[in-house]
N, C-alpha and C. Protein backbone atom coordinates (compact mmCIF):
# COMPACT_ATOMS: atom_id res chain seq x y z
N UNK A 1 39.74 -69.64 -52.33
CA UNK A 1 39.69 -70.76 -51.42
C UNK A 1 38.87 -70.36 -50.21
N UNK A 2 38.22 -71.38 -49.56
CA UNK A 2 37.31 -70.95 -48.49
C UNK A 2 37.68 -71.56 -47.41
N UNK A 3 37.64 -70.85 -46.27
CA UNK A 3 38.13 -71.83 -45.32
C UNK A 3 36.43 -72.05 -44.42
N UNK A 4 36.66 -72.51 -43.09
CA UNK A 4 35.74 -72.62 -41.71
C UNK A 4 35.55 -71.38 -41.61
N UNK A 5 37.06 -70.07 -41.48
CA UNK A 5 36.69 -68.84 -40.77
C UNK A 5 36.14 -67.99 -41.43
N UNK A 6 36.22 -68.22 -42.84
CA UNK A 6 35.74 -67.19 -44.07
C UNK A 6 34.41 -68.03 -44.87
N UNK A 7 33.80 -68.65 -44.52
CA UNK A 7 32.70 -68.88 -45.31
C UNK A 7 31.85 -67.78 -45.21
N UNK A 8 31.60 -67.54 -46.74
CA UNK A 8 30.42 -66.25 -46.36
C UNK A 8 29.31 -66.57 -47.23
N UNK A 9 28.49 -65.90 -47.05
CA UNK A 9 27.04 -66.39 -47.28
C UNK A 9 26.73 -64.82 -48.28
N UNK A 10 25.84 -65.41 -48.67
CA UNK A 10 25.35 -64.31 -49.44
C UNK A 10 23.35 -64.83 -49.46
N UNK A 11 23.20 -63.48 -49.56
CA UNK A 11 21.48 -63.45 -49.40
C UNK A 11 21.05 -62.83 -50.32
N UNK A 12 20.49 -63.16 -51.79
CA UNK A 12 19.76 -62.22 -52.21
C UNK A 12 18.25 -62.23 -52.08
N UNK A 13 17.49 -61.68 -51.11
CA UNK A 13 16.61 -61.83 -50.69
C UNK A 13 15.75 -61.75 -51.55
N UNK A 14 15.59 -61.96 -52.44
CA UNK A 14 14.65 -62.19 -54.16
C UNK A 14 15.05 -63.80 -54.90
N UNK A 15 15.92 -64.66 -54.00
CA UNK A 15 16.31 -65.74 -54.85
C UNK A 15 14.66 -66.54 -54.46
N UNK A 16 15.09 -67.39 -55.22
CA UNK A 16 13.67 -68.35 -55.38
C UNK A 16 12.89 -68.30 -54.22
N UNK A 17 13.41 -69.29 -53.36
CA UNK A 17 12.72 -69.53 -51.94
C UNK A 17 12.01 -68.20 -51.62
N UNK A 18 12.42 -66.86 -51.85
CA UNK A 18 11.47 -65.86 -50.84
C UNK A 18 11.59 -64.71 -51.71
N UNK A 19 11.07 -65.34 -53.32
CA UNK A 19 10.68 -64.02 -53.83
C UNK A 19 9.41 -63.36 -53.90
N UNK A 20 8.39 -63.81 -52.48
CA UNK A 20 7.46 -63.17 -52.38
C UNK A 20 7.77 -61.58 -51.34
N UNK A 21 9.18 -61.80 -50.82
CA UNK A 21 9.44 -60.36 -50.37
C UNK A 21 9.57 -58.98 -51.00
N UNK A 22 9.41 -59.54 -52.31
CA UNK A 22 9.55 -58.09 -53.25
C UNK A 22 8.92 -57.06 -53.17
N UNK A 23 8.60 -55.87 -53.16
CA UNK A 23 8.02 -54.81 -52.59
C UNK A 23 7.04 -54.40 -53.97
N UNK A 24 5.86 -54.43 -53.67
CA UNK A 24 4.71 -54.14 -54.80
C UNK A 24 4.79 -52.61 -54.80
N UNK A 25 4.79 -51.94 -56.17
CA UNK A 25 4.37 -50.50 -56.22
C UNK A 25 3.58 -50.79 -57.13
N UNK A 26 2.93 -49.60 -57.31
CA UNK A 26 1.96 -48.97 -58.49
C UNK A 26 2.12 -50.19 -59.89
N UNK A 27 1.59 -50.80 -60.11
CA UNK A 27 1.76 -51.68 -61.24
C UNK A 27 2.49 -51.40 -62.46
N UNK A 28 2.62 -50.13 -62.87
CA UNK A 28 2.97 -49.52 -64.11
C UNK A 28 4.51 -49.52 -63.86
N UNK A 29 4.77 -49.49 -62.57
CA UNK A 29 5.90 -48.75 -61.66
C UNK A 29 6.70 -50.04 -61.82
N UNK A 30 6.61 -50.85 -60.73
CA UNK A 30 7.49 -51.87 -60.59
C UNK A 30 6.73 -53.11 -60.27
N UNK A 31 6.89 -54.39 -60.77
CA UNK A 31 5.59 -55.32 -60.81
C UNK A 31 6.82 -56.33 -59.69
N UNK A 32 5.60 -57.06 -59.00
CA UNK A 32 5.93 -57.61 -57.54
C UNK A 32 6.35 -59.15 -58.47
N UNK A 33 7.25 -59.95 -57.98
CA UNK A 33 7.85 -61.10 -58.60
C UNK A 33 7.34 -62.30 -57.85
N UNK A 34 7.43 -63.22 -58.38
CA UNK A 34 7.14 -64.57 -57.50
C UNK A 34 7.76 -65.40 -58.23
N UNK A 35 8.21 -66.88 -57.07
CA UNK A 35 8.83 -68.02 -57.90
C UNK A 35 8.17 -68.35 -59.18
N UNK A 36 6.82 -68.13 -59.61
CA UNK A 36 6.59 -68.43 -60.74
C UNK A 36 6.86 -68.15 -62.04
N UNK A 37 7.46 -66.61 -61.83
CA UNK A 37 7.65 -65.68 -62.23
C UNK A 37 9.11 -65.55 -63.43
N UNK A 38 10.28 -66.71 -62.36
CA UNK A 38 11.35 -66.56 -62.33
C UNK A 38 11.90 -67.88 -63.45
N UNK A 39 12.51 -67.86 -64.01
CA UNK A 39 12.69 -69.21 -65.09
C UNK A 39 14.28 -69.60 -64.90
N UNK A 40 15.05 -68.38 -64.51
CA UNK A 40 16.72 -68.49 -64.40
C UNK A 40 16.91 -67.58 -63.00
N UNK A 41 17.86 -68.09 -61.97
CA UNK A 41 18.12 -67.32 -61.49
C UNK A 41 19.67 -67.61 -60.68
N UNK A 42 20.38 -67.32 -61.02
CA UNK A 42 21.74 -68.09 -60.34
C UNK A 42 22.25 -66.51 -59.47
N UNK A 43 22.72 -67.43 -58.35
CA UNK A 43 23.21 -66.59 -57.35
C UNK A 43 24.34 -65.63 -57.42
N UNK A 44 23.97 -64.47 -56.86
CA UNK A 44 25.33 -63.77 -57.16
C UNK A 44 26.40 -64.24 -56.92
N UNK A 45 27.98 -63.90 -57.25
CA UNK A 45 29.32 -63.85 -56.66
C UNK A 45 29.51 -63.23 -55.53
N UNK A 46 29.99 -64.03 -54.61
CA UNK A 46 30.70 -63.06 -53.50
C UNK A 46 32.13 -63.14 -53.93
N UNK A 47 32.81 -62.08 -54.52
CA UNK A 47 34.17 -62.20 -54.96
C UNK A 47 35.31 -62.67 -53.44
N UNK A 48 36.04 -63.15 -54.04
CA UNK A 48 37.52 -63.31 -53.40
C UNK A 48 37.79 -61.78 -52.27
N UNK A 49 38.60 -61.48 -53.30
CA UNK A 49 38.79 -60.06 -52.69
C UNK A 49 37.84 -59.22 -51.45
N UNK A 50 36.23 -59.79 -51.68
CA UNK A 50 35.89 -58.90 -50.30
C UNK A 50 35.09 -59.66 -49.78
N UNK A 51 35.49 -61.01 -49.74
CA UNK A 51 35.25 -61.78 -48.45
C UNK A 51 36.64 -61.75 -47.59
N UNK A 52 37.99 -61.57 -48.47
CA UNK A 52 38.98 -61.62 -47.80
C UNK A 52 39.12 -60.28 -46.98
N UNK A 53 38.35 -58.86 -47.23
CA UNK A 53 38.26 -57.91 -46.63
C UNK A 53 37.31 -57.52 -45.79
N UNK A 54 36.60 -58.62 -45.94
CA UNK A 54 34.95 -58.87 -45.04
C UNK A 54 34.21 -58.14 -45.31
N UNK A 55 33.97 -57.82 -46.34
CA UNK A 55 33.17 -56.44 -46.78
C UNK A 55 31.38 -57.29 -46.81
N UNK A 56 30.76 -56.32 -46.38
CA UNK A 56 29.17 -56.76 -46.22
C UNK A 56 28.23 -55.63 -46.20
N UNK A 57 26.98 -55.93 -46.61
CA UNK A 57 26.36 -54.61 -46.82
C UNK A 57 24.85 -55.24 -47.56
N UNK A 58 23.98 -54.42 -47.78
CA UNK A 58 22.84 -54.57 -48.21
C UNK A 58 22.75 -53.14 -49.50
N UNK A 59 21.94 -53.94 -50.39
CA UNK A 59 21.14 -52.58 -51.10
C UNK A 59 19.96 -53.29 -51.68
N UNK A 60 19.58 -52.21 -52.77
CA UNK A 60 17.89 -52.57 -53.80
C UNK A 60 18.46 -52.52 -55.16
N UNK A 61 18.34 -52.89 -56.02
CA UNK A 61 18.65 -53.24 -57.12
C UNK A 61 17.37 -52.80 -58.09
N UNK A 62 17.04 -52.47 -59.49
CA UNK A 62 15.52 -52.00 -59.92
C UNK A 62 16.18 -52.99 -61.47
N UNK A 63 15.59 -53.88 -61.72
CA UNK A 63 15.71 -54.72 -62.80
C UNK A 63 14.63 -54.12 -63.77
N UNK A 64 15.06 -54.26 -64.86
CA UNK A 64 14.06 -53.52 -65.94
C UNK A 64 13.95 -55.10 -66.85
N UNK A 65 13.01 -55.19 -67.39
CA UNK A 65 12.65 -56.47 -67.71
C UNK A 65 11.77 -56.05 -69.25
N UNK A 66 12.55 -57.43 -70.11
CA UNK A 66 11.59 -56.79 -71.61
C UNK A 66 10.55 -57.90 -71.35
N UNK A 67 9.10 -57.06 -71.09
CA UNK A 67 7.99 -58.15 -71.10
C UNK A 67 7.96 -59.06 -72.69
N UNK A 68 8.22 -59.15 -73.62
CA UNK A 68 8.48 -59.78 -74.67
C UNK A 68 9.47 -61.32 -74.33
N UNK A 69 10.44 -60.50 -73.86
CA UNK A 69 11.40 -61.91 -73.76
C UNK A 69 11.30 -62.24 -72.58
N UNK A 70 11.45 -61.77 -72.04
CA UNK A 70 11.87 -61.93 -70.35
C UNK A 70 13.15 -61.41 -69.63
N UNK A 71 14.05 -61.24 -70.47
CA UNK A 71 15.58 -60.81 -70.32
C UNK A 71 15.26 -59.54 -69.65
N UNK A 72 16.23 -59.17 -68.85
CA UNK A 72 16.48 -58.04 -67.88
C UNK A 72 17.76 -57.50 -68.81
N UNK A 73 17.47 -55.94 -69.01
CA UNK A 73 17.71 -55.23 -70.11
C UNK A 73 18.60 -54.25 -69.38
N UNK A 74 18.25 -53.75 -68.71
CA UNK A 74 19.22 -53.00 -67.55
C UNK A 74 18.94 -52.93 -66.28
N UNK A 75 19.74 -52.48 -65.20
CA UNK A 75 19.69 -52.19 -64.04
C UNK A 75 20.22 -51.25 -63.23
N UNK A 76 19.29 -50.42 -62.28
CA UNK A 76 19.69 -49.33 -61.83
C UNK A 76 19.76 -49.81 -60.33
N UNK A 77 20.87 -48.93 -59.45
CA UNK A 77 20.90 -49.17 -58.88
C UNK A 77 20.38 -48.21 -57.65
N UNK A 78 19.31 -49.00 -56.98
CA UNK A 78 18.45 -47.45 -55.83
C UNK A 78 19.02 -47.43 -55.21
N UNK A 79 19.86 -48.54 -54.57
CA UNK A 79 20.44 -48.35 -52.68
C UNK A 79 21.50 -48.90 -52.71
N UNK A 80 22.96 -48.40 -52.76
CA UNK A 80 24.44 -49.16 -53.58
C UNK A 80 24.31 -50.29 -52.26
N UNK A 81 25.08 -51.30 -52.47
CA UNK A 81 25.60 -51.98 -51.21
C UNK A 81 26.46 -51.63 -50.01
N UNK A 82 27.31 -50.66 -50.99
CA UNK A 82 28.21 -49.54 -50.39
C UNK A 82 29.51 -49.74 -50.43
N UNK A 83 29.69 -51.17 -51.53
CA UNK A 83 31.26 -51.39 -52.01
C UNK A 83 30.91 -51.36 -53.52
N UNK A 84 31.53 -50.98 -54.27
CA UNK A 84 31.55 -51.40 -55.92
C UNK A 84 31.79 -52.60 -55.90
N UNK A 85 32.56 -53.31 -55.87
CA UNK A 85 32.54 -54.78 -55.87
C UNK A 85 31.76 -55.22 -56.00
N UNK A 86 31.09 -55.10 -54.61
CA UNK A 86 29.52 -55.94 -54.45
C UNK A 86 28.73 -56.06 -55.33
N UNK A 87 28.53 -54.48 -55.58
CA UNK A 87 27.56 -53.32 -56.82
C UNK A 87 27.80 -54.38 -57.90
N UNK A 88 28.71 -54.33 -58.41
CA UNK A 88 29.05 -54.52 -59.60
C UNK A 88 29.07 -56.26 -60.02
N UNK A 89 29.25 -57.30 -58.83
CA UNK A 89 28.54 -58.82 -58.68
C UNK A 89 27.43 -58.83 -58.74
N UNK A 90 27.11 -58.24 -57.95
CA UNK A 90 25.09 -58.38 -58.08
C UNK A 90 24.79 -57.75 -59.35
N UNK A 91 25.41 -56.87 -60.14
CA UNK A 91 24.89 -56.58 -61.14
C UNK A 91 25.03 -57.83 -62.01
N UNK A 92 26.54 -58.05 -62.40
CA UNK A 92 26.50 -59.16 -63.15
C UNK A 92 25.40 -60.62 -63.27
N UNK A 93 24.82 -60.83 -62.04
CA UNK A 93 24.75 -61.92 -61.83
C UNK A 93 22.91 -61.68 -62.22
N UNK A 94 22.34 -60.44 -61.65
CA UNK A 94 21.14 -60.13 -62.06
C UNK A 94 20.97 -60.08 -63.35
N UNK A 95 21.94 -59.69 -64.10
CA UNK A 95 21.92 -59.51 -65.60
C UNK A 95 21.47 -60.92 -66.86
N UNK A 96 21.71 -61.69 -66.16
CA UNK A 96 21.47 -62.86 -66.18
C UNK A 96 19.79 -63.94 -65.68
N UNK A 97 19.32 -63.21 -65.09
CA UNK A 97 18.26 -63.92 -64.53
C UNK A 97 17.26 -63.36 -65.93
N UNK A 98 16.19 -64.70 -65.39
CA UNK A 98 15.61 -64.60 -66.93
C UNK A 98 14.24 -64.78 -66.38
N UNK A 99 13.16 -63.96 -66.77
CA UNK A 99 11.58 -64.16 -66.62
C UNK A 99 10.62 -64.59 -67.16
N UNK A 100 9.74 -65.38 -66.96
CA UNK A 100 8.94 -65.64 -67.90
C UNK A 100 7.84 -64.23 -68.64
N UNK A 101 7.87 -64.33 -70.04
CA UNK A 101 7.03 -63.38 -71.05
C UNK A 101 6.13 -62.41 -70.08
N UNK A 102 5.95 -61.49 -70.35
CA UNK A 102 4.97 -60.66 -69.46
C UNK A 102 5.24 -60.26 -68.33
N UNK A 103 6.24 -60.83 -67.68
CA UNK A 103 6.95 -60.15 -66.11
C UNK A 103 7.54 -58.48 -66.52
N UNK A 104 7.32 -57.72 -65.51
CA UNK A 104 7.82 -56.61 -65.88
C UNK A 104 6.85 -54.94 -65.70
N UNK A 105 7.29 -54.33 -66.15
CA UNK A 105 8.28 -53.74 -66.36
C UNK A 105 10.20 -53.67 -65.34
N UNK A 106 9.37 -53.93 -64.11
CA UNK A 106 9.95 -53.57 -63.60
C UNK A 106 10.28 -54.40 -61.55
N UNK A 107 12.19 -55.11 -61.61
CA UNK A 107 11.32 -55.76 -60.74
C UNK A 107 12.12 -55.27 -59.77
N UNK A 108 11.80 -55.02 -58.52
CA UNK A 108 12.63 -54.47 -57.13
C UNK A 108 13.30 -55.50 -56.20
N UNK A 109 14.15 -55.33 -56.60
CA UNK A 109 15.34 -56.64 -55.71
C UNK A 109 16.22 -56.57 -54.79
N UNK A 110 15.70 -56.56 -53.39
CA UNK A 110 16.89 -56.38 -51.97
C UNK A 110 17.71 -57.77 -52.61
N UNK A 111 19.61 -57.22 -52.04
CA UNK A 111 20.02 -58.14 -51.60
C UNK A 111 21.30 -57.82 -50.80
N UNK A 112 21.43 -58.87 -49.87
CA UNK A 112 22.08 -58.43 -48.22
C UNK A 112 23.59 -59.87 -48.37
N UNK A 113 24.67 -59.14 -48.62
CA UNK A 113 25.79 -59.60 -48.88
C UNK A 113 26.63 -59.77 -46.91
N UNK A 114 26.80 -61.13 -46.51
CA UNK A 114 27.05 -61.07 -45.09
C UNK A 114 28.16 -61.94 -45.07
N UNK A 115 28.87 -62.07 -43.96
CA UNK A 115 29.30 -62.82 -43.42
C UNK A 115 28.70 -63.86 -42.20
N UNK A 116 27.92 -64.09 -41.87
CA UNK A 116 26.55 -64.26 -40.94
C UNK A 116 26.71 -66.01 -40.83
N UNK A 117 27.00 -66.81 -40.80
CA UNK A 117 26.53 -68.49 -40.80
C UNK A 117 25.39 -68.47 -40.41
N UNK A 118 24.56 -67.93 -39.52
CA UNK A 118 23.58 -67.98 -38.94
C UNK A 118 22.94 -67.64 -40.04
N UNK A 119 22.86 -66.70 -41.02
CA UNK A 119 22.13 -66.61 -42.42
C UNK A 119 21.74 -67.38 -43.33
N UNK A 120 22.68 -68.33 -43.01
CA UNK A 120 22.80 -69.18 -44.43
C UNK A 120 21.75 -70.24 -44.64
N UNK A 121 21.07 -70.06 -45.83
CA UNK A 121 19.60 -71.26 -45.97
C UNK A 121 19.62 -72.44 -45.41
N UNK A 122 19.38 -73.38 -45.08
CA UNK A 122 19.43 -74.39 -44.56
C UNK A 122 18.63 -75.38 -45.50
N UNK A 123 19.30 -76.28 -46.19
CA UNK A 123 18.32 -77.18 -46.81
C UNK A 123 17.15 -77.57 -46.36
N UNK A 124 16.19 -77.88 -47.13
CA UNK A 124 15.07 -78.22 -46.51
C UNK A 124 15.58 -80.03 -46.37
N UNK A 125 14.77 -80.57 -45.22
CA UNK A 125 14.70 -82.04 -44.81
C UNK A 125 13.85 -82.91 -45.20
């Protein structure tokens, strides 16, 4: 249940709107993403449990991607969030995002788990 005092926001700073922030390396290395790029992408969980503990944090995520299908095959994690919880939502939820053919090998994904209102997207008008 959510109230006024506990709405929390979640940022994965790779969702549609601003997946030109992705960090380009070496091409072979990790290939830079864009909305075009992206065919599925549903937002992580912020679980129950650590919004009720206020837990917040940032990490990088390294999506491995089969250029064939598009499916994201595994994921390592470079920079934990610094709760398992978190870790382990954003994994789920990345596991799931789907690319179009040829994306890949490899894609680099901040995302910043807050309590923040001031964060939170604002529809466009």
């Amino acid at each position: 249940m959510k109230t006024k005092h506990c709405i929390a926001s979640l940022i994965a700073v790779a969702l549609l709107g601003s997946l030109s922030t992705f960090t380009l390396r070496a091409a072979d290395e990790i290939q830079a993403a864009s909305p075009k790029n992206v065919i599925f992408a549903p937002k992580p969980e912020y679980p129950l449990e650590a919004r009720r503990r206020h837990l917040t944090g940032s990490g990088i995520l390294i999506l491995h991607i089969d250029a064939k299908t598009g499916n994201v095959t595994s994921i390592d994690i470079e920079k934990s969030i610094g709760y398992k919880i978190l870790d382990d939502a954003a994994i789920r939820a990345f596991h799931r995002w789907r690319f179009k053919p040829g994306t890949g090998p490899k894609v680099r994904l901040p995302i910043r788990y807050t309590m923040d209102q001031s964060l939170i997207p604002k529809p466009a008008q």
